[in-house]
C-alpha atoms as a PDB file:
ATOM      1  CA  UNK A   1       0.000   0.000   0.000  1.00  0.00           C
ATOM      2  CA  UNK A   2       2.838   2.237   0.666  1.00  0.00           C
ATOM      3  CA  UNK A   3       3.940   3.097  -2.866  1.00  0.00           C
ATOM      4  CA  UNK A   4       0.565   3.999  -4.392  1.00  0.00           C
ATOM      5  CA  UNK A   5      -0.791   7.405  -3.618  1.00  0.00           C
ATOM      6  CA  UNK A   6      -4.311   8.381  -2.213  1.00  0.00           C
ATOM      7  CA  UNK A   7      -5.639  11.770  -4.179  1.00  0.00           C
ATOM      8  CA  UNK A   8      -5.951  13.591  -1.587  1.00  0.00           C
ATOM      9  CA  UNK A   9      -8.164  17.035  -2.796  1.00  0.00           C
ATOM     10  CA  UNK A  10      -8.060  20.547  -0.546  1.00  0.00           C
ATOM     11  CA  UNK A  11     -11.184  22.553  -0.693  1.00  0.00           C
ATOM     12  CA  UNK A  12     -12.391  24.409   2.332  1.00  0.00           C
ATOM     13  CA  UNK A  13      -9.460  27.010   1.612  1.00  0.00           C
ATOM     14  CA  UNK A  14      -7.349  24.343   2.923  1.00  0.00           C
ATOM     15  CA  UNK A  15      -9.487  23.121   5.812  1.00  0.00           C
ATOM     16  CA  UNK A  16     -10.160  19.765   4.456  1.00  0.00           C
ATOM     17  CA  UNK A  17      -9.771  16.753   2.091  1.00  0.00           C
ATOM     18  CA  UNK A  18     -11.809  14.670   0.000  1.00  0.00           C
ATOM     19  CA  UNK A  19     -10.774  11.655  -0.894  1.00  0.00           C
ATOM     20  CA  UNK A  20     -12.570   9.207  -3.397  1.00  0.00           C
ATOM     21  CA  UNK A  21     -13.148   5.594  -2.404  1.00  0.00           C
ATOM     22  CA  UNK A  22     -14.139   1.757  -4.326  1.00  0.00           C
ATOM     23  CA  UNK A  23     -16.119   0.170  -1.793  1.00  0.00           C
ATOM     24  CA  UNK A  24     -17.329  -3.482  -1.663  1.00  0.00           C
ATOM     25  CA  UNK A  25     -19.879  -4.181   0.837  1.00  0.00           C
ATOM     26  CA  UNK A  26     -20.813  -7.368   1.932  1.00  0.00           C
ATOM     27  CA  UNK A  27     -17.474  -8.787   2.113  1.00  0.00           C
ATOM     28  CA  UNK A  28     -16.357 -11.642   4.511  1.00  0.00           C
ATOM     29  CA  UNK A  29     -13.687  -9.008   6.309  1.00  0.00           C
ATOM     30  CA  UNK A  30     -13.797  -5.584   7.266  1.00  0.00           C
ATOM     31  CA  UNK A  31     -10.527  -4.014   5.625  1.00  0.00           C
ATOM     32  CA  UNK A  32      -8.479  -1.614   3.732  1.00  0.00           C
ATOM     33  CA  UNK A  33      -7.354  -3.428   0.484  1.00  0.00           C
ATOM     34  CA  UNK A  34      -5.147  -0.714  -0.523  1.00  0.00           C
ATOM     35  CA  UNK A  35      -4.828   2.187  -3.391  1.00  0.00           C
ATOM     36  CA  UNK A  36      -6.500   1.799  -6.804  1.00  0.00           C
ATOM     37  CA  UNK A  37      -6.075   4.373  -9.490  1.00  0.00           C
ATOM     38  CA  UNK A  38      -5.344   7.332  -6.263  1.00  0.00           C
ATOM     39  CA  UNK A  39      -8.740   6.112  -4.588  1.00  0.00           C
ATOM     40  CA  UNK A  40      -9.077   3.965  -0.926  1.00  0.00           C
ATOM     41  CA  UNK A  41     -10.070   0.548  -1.737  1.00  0.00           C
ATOM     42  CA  UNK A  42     -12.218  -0.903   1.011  1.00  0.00           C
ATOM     43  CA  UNK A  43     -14.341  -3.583   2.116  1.00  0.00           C
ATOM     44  CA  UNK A  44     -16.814  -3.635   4.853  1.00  0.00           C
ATOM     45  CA  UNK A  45     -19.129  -6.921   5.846  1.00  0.00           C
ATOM     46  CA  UNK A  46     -22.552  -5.013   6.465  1.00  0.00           C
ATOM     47  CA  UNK A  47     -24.671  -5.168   3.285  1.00  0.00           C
ATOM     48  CA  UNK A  48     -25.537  -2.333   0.776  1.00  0.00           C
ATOM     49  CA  UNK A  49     -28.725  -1.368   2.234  1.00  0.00           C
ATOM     50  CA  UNK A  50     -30.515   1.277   4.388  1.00  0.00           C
ATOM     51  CA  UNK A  51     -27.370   2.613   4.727  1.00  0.00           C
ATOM     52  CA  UNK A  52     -25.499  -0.017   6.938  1.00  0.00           C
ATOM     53  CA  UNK A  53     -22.539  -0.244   4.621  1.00  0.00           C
ATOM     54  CA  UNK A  54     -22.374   3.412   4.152  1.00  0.00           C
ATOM     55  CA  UNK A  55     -22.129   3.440   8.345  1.00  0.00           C
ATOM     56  CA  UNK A  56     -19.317   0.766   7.910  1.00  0.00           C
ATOM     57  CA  UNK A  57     -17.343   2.572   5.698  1.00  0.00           C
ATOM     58  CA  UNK A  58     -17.457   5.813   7.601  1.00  0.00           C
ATOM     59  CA  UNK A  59     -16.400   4.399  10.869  1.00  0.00           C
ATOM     60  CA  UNK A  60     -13.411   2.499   9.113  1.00  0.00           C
ATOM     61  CA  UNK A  61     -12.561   5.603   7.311  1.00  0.00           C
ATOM     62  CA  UNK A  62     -11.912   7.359  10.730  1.00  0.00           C
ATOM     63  CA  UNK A  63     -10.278   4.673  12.102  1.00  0.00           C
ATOM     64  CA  UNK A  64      -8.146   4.736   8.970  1.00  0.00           C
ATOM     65  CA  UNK A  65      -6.887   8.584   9.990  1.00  0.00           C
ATOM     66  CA  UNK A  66      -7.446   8.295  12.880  1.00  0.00           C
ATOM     67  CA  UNK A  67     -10.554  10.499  13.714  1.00  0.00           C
ATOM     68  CA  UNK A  68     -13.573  10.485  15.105  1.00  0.00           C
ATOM     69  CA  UNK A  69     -16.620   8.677  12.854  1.00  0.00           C
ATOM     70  CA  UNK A  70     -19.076  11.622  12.975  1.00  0.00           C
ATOM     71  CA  UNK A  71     -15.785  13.822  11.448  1.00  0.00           C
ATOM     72  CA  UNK A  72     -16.260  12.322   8.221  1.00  0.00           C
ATOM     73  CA  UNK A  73     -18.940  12.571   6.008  1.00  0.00           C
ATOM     74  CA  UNK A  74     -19.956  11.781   2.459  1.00  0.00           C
ATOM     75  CA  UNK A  75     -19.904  13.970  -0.018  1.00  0.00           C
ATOM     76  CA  UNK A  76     -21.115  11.962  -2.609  1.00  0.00           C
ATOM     77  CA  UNK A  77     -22.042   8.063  -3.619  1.00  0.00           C
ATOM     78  CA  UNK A  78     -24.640   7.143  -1.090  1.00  0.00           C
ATOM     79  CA  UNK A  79     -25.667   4.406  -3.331  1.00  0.00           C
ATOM     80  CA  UNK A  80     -22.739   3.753  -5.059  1.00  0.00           C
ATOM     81  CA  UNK A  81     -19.470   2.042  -4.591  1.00  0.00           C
ATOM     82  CA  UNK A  82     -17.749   4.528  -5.701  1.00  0.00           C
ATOM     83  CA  UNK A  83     -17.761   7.277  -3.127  1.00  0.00           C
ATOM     84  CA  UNK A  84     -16.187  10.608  -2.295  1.00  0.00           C
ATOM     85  CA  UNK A  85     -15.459  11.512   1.868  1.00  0.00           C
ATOM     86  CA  UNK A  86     -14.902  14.780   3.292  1.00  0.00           C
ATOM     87  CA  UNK A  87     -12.049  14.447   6.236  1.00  0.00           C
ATOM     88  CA  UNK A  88     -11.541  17.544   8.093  1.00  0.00           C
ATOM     89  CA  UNK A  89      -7.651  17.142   7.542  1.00  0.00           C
ATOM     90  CA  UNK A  90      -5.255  19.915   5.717  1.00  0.00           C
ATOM     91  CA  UNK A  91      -3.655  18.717   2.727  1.00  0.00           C
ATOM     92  CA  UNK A  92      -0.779  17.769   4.667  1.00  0.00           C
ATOM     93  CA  UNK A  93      -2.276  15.952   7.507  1.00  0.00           C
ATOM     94  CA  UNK A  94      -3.928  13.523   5.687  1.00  0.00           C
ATOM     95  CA  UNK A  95      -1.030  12.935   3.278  1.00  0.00           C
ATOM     96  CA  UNK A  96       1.005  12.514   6.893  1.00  0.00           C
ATOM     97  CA  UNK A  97      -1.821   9.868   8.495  1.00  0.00           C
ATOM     98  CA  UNK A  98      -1.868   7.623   5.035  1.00  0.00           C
ATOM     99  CA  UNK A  99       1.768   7.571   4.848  1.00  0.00           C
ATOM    100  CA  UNK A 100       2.699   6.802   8.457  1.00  0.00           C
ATOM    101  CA  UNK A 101      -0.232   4.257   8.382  1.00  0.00           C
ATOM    102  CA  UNK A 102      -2.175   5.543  11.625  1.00  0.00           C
ATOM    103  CA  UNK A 103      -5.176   3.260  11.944  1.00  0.00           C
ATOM    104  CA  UNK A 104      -3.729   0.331  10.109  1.00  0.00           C
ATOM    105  CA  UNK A 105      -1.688  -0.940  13.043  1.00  0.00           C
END
């Protein structure tokens, strides 16, 4: 996971991040799989509906960056597994998190 590289994108004048992410819901293991094409691969075991993966995926998320789950929201992809997350991490703090792997220990 090390060598790829999450796209990381400021907006907020700097105040946050989004970041996309490929989710599969449903899985057998609750995981980060690693970088695809600059977006989070995940997969969470709670199925796509009523919003039980999208919970999944935001409290692994945090634990990812090591944040709180009700800091990150989704911006867009409700229904999709392709989703975009807003982190309330500069530019450089969430580039610092990824790299030194906090939440994957």
């Amino acid at each position: 996971m090390a060598a790829d590289k999450l796209d990381f994108s400021p907006e907020d004048g700097g105040k946050s991040v989004r970041l996309r992410l490929r989710v599969s819901a449903g899985a057998s293991r609750r995981r980060v799989l690693g970088v695809h094409g600059g977006a989070l691969k995940l997969s969470v075991k709670a199925p796509p509906e009523k919003g039980k993966a999208n919970k999944d995926v935001l409290a692994l998320v945090a634990e990812t960056f090591g944040l709180a789950t009700s800091d990150v929201d989704i911006v867009s992809g409700d229904t999709s597994p392709d989703k975009v997350v807003r982190l309330p991490l500069t530019l450089e703090d969430a580039a610092g998190r990824w790299a030194t792997g906090i939440g994957l220990r």
